[in-house]
PDB file of N, CA and C in Angstrom:
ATOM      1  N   UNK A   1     -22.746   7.913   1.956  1.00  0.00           N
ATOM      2  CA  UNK A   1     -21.657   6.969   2.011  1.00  0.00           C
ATOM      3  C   UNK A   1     -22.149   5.720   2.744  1.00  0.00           C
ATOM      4  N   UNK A   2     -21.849   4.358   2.206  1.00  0.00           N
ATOM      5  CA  UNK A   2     -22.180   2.900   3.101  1.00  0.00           C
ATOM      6  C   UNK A   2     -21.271   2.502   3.608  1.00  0.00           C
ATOM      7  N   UNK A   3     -21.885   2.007   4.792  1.00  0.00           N
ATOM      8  CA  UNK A   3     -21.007   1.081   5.161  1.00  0.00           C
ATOM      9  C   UNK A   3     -19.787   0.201   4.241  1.00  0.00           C
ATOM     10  N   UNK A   4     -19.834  -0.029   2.900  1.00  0.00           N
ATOM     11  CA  UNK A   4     -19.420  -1.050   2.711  1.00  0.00           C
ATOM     12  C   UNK A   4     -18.024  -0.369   2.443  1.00  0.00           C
ATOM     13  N   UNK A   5     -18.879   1.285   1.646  1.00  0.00           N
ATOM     14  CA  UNK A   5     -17.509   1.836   1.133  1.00  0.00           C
ATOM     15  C   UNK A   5     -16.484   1.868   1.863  1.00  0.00           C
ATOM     16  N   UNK A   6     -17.306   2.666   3.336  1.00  0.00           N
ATOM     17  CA  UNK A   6     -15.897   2.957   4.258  1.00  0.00           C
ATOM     18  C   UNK A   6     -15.238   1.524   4.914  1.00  0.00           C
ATOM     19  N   UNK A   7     -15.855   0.570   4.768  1.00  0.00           N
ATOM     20  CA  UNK A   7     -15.090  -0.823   5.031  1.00  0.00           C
ATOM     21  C   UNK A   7     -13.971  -0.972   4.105  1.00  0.00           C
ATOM     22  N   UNK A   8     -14.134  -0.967   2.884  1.00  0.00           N
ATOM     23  CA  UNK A   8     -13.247  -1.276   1.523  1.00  0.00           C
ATOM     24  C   UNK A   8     -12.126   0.004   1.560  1.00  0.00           C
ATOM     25  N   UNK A   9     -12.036   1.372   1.754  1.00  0.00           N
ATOM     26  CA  UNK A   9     -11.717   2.158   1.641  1.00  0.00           C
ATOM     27  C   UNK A   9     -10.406   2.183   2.612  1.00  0.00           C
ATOM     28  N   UNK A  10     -11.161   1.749   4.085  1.00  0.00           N
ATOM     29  CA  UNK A  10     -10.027   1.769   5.075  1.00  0.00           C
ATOM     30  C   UNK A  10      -9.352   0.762   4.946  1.00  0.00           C
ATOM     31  N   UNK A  11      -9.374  -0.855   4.554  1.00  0.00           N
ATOM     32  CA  UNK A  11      -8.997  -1.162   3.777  1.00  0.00           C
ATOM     33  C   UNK A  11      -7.768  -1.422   3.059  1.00  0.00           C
ATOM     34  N   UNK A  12      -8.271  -0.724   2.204  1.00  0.00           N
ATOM     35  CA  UNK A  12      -7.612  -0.002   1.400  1.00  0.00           C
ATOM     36  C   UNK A  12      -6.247   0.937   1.590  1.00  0.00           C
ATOM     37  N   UNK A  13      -6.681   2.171   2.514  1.00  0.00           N
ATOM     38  CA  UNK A  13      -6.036   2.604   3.193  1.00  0.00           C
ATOM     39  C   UNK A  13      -5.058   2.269   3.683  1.00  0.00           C
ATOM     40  N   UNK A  14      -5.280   1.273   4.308  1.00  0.00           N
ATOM     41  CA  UNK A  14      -4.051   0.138   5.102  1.00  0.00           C
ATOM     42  C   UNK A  14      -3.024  -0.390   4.044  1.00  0.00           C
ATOM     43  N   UNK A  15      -3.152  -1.190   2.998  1.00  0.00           N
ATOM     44  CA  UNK A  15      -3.074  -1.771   1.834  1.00  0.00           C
ATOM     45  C   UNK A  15      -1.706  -0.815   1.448  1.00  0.00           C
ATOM     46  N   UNK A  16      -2.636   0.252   1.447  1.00  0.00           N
ATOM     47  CA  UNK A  16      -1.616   1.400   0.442  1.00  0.00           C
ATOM     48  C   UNK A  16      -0.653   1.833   1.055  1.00  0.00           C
ATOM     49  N   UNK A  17      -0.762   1.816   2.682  1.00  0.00           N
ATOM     50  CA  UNK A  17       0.254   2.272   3.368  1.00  0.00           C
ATOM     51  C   UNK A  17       1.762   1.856   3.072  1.00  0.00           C
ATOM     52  N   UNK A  18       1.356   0.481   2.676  1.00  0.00           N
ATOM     53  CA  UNK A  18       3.045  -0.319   2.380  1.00  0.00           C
ATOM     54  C   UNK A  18       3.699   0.708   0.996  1.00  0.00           C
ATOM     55  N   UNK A  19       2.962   1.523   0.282  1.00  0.00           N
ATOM     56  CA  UNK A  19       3.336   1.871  -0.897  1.00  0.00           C
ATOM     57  C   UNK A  19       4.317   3.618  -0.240  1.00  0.00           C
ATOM     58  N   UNK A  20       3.302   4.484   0.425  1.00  0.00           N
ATOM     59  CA  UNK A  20       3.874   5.375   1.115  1.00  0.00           C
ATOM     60  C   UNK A  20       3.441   6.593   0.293  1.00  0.00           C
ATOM     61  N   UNK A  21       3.157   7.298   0.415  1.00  0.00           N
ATOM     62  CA  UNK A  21       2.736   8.915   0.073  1.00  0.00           C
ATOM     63  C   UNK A  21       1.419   8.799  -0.601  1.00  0.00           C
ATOM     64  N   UNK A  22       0.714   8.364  -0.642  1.00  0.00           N
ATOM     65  CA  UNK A  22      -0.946   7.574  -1.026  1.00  0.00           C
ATOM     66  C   UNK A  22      -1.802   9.124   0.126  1.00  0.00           C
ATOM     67  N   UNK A  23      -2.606   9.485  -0.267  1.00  0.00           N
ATOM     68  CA  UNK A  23      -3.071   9.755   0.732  1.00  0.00           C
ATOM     69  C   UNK A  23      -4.864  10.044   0.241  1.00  0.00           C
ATOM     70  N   UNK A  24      -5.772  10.504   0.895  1.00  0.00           N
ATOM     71  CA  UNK A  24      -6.746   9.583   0.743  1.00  0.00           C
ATOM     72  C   UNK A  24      -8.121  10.756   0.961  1.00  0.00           C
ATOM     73  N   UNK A  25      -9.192  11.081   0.844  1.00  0.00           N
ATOM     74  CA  UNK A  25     -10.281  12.072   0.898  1.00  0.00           C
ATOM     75  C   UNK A  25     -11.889  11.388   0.820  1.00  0.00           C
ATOM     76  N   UNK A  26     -12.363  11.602   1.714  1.00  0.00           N
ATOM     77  CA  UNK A  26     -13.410  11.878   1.321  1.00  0.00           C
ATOM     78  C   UNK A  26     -14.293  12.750  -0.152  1.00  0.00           C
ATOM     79  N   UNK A  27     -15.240  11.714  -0.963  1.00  0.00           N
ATOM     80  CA  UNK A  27     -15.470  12.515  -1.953  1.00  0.00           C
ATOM     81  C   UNK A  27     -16.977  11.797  -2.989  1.00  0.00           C
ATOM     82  N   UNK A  28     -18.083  12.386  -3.082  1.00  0.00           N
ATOM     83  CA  UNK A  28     -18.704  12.139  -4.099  1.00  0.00           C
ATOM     84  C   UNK A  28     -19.305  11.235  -3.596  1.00  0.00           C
ATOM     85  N   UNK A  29     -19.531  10.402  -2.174  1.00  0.00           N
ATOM     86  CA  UNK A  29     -20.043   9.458  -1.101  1.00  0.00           C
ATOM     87  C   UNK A  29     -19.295   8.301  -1.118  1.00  0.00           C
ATOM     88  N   UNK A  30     -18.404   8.678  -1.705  1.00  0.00           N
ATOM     89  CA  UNK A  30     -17.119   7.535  -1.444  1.00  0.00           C
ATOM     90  C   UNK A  30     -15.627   8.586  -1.337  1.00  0.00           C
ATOM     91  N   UNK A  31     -14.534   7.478  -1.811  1.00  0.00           N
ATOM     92  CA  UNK A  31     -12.971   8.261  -1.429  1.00  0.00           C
ATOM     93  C   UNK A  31     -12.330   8.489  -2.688  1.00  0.00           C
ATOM     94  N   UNK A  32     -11.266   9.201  -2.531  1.00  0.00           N
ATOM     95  CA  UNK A  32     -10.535   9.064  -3.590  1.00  0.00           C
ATOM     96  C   UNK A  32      -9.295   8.779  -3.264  1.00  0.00           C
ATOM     97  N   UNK A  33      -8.388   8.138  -4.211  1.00  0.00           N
ATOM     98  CA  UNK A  33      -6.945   8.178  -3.335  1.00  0.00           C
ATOM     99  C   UNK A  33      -5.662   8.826  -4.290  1.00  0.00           C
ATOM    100  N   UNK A  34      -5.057   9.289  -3.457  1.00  0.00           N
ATOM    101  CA  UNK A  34      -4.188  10.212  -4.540  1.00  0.00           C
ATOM    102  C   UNK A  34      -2.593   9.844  -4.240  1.00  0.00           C
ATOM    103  N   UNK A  35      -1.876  10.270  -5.578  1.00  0.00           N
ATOM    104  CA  UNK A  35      -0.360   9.970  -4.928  1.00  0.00           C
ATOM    105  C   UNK A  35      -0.197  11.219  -5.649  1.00  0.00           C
ATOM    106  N   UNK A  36       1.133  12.155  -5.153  1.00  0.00           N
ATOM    107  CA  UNK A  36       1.771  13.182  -5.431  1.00  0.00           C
ATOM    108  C   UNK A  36       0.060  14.133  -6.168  1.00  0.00           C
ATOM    109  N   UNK A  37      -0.525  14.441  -5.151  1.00  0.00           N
ATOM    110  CA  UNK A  37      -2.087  15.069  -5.276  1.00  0.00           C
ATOM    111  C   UNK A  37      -2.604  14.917  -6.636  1.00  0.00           C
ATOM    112  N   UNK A  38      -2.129  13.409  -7.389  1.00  0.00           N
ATOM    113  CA  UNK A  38      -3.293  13.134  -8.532  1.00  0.00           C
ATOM    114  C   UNK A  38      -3.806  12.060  -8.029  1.00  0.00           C
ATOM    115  N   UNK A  39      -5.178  11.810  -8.352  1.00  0.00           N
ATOM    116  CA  UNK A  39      -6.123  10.477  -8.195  1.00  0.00           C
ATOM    117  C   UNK A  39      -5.831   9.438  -8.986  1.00  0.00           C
ATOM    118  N   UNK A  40      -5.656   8.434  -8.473  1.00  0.00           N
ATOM    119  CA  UNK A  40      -5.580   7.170  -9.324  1.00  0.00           C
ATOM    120  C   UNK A  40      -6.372   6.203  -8.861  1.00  0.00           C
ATOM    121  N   UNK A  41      -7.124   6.369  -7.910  1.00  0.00           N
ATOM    122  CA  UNK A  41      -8.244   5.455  -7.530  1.00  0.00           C
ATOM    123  C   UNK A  41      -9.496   5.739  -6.492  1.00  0.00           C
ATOM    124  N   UNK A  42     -10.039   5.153  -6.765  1.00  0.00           N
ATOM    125  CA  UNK A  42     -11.650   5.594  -6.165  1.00  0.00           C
ATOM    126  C   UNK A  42     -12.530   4.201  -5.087  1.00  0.00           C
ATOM    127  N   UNK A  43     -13.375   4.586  -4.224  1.00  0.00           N
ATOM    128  CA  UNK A  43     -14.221   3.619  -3.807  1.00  0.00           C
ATOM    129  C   UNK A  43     -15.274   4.392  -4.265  1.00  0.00           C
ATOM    130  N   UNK A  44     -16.101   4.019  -4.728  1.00  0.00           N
ATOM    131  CA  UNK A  44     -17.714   4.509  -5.045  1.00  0.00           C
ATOM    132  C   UNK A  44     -18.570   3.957  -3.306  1.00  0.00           C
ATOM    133  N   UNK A  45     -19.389   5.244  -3.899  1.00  0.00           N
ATOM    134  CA  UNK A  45     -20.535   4.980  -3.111  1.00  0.00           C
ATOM    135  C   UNK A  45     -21.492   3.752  -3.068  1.00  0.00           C
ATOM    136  N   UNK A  46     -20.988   2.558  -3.208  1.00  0.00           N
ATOM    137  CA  UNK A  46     -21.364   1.475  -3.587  1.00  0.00           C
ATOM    138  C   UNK A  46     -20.481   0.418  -2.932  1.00  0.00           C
ATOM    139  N   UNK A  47     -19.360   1.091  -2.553  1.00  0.00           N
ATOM    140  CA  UNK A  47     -18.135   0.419  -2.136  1.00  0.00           C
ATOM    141  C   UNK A  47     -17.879  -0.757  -3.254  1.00  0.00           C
ATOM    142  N   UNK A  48     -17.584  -0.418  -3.989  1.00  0.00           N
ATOM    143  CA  UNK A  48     -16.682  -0.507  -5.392  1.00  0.00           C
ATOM    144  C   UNK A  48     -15.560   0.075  -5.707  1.00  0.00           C
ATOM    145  N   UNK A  49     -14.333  -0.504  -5.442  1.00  0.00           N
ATOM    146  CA  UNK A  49     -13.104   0.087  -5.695  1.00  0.00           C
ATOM    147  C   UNK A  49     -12.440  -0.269  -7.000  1.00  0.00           C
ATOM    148  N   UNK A  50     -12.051   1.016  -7.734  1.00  0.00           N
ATOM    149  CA  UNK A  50     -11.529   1.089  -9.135  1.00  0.00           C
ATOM    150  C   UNK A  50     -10.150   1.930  -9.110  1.00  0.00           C
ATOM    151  N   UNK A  51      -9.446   1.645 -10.428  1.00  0.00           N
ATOM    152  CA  UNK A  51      -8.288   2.440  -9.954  1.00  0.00           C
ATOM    153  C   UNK A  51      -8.011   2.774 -12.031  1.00  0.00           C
ATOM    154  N   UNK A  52      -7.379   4.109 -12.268  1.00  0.00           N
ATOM    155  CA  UNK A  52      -7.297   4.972 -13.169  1.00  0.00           C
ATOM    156  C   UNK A  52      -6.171   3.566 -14.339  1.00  0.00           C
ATOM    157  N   UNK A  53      -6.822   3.339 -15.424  1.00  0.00           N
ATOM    158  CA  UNK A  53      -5.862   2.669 -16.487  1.00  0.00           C
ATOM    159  C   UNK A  53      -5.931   3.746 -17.983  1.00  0.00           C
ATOM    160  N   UNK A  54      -4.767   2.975 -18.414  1.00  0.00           N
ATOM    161  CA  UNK A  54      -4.887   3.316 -19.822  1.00  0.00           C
ATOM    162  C   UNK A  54      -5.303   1.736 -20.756  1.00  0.00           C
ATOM    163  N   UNK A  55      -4.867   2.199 -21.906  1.00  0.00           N
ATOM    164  CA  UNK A  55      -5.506   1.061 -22.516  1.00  0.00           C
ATOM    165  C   UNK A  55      -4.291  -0.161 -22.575  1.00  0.00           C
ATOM    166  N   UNK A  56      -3.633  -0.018 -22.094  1.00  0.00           N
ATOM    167  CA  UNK A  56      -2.720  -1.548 -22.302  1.00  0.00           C
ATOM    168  C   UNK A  56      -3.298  -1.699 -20.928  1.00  0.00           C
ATOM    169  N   UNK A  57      -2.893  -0.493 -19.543  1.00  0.00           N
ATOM    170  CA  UNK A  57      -3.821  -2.022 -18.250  1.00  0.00           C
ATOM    171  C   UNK A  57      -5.046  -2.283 -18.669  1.00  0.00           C
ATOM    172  N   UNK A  58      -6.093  -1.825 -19.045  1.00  0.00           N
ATOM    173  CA  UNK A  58      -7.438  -2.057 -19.498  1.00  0.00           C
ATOM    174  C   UNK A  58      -7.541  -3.405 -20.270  1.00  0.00           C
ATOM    175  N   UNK A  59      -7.084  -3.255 -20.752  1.00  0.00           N
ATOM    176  CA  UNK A  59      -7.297  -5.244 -21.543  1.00  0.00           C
ATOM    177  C   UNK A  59      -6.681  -6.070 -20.110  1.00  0.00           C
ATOM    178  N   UNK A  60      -5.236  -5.843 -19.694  1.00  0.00           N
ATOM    179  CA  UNK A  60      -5.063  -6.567 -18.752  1.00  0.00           C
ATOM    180  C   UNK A  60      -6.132  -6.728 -17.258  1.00  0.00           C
ATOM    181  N   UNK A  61      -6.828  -5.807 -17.492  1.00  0.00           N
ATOM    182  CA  UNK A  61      -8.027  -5.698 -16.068  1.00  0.00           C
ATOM    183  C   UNK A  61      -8.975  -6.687 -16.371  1.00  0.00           C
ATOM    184  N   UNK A  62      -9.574  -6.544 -17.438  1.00  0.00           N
ATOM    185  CA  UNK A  62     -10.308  -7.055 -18.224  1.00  0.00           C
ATOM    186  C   UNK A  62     -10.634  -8.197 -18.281  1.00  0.00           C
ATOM    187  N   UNK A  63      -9.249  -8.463 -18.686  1.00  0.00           N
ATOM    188  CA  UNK A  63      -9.035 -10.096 -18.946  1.00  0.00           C
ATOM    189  C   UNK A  63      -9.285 -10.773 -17.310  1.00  0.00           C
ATOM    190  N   UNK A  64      -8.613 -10.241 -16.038  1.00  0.00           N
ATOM    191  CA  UNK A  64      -8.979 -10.418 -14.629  1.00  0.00           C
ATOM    192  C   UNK A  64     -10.472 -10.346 -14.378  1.00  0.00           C
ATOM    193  N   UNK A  65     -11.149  -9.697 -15.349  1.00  0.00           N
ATOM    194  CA  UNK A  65     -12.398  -9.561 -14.217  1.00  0.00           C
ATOM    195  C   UNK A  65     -13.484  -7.783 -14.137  1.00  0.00           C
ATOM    196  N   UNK A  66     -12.282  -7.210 -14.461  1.00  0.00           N
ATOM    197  CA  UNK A  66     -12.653  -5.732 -14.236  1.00  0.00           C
ATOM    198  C   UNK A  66     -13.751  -4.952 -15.246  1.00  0.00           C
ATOM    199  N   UNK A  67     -14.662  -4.181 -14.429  1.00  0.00           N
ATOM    200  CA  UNK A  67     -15.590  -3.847 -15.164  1.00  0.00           C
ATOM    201  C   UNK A  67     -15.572  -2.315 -15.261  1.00  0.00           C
ATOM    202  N   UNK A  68     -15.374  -1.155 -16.368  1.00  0.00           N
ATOM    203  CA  UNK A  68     -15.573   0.246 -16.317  1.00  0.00           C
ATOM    204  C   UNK A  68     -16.160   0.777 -15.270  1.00  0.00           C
ATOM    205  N   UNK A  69     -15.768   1.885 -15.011  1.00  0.00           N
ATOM    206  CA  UNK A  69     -16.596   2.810 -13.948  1.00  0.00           C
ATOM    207  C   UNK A  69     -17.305   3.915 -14.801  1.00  0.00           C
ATOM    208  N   UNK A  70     -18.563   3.762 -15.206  1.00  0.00           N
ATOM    209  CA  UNK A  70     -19.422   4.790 -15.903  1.00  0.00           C
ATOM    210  C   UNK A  70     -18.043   5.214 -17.494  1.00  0.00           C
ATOM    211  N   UNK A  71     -17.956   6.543 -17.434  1.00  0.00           N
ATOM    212  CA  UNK A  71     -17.376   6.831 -18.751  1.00  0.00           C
ATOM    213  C   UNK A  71     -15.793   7.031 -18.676  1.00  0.00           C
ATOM    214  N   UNK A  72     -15.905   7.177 -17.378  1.00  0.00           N
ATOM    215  CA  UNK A  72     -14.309   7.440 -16.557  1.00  0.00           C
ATOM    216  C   UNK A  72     -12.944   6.357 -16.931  1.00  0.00           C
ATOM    217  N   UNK A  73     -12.050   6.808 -16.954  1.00  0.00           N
ATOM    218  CA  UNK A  73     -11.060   5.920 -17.289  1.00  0.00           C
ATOM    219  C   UNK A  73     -10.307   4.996 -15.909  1.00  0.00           C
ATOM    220  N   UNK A  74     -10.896   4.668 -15.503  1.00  0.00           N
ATOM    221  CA  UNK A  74     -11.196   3.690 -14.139  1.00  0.00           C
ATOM    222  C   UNK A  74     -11.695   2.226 -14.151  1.00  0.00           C
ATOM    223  N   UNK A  75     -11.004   1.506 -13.621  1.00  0.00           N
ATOM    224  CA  UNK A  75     -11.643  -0.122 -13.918  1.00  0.00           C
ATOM    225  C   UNK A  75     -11.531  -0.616 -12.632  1.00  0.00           C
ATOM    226  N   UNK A  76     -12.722  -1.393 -12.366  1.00  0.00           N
ATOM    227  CA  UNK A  76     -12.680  -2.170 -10.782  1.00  0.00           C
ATOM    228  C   UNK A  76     -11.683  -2.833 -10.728  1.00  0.00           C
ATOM    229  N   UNK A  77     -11.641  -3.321  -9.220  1.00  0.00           N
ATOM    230  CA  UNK A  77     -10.700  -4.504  -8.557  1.00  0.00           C
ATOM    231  C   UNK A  77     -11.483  -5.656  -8.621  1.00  0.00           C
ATOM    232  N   UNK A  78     -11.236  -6.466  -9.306  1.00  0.00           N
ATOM    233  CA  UNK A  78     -12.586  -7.656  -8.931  1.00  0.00           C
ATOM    234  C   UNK A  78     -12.405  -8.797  -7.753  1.00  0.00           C
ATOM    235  N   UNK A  79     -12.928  -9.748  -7.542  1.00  0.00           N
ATOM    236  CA  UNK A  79     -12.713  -9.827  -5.779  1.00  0.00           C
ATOM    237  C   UNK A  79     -11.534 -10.980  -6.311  1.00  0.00           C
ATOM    238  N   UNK A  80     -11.025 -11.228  -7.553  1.00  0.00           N
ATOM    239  CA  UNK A  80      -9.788 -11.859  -7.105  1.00  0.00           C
ATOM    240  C   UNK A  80      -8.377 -11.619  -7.138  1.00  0.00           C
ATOM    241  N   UNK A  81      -8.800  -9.886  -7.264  1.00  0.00           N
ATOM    242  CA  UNK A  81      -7.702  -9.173  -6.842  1.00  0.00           C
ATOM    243  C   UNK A  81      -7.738  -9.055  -5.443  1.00  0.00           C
ATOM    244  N   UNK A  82      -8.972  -8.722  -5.193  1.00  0.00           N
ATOM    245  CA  UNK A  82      -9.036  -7.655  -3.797  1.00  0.00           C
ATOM    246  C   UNK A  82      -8.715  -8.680  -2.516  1.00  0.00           C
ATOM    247  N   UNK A  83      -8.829 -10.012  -3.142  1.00  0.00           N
ATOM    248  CA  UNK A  83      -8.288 -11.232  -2.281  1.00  0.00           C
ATOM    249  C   UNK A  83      -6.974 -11.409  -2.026  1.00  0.00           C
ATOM    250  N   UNK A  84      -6.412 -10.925  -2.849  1.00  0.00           N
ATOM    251  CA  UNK A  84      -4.663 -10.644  -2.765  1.00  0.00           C
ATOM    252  C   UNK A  84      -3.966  -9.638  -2.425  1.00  0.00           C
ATOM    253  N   UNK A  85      -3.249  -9.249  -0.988  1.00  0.00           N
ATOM    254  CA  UNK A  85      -3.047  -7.968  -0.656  1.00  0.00           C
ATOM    255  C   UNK A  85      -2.079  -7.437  -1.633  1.00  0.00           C
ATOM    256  N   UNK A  86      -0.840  -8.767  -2.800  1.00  0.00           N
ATOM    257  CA  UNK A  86       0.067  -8.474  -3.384  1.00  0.00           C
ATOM    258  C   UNK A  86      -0.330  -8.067  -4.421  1.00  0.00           C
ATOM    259  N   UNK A  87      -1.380  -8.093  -5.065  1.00  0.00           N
ATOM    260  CA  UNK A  87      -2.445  -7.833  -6.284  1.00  0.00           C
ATOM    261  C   UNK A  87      -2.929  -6.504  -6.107  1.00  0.00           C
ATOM    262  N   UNK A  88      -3.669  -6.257  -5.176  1.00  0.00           N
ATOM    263  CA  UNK A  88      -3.871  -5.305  -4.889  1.00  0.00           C
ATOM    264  C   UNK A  88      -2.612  -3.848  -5.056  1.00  0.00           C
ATOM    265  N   UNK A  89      -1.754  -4.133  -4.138  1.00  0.00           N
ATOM    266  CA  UNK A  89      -0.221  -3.059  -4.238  1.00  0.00           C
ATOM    267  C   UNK A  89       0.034  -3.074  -5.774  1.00  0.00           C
ATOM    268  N   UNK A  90       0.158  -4.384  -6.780  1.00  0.00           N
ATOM    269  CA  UNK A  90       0.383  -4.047  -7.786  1.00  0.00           C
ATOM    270  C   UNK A  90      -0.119  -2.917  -8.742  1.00  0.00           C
ATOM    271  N   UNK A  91      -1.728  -3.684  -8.940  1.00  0.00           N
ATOM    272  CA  UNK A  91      -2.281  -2.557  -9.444  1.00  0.00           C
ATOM    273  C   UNK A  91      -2.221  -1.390  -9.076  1.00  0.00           C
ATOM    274  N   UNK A  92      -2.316  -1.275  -7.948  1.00  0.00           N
ATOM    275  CA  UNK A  92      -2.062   0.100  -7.566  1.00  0.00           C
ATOM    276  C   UNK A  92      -0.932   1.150  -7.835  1.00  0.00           C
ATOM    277  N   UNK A  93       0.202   0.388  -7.853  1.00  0.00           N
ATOM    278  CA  UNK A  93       1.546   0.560  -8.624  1.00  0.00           C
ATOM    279  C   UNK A  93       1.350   1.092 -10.034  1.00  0.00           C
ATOM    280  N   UNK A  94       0.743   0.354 -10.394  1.00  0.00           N
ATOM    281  CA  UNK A  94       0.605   0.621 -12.492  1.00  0.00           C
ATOM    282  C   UNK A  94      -0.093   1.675 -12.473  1.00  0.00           C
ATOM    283  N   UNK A  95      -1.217   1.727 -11.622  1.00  0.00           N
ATOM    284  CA  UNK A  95      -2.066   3.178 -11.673  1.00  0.00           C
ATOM    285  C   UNK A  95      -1.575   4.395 -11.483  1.00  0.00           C
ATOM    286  N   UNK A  96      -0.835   5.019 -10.701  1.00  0.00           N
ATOM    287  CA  UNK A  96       0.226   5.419  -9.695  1.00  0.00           C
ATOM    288  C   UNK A  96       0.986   6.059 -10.834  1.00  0.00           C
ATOM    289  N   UNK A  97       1.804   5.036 -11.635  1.00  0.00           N
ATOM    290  CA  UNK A  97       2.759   5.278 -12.792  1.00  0.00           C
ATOM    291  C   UNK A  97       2.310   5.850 -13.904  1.00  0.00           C
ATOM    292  N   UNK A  98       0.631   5.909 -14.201  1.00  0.00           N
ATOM    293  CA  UNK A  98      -0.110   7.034 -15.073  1.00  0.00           C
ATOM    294  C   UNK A  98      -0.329   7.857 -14.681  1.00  0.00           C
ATOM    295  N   UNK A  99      -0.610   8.352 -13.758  1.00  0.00           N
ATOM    296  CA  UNK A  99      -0.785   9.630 -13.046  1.00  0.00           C
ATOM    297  C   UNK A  99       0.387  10.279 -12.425  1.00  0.00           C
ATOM    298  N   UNK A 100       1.676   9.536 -12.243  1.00  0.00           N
ATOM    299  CA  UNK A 100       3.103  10.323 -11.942  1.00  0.00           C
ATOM    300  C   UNK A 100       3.738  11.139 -12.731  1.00  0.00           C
TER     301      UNK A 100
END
């Protein structure tokens, strides 16, 4: 695990708190974060944070910036999300709502 992850992660962490039942693991040399114990988002061991889409957010990520995570149905935050704490909660929201 790097530094950068656990920078982005905690973060993160914080971020999500405004949302409420988020909760969060160590995993794979990065985190995962879960709501009602499904994952909807990840920091890689790279400290690269992605969060679980289908294909209508996927074009919308896309079009922002966002790049696949390997084969996984996961797309980054790109930094002009991750610049926006309200951007951030969003997506996180939409992700959240596939996995609920």
């Amino acid at each position: 695990m790097t530094s950068a992850s656990t920078v982005l992660a905690e973060r993160l962490i914080a971020v999500f708190d405004s949302i409420g039942g988020i909760t969060h693991k160590k995993m794979f040399g990065g985190y995962g974060f879960f709501f009602d114990g499904k994952m909807f988002g990840i920091v890689d061991s790279k400290g690269k944070a992605f969060l679980k889409v289908d294909e209508d957010l996927k074009a919308k990520y896309v079009a922002r910036g966002a790049e696949q995570h390997s084969r996984m149905p996961y797309y980054s935050l790109p930094e002009n999300v991750l610049e926006n704490e309200a951007d951030i909660i969003e997506w996180a929201r939409k992700s959240i709502e596939l996995v609920g």
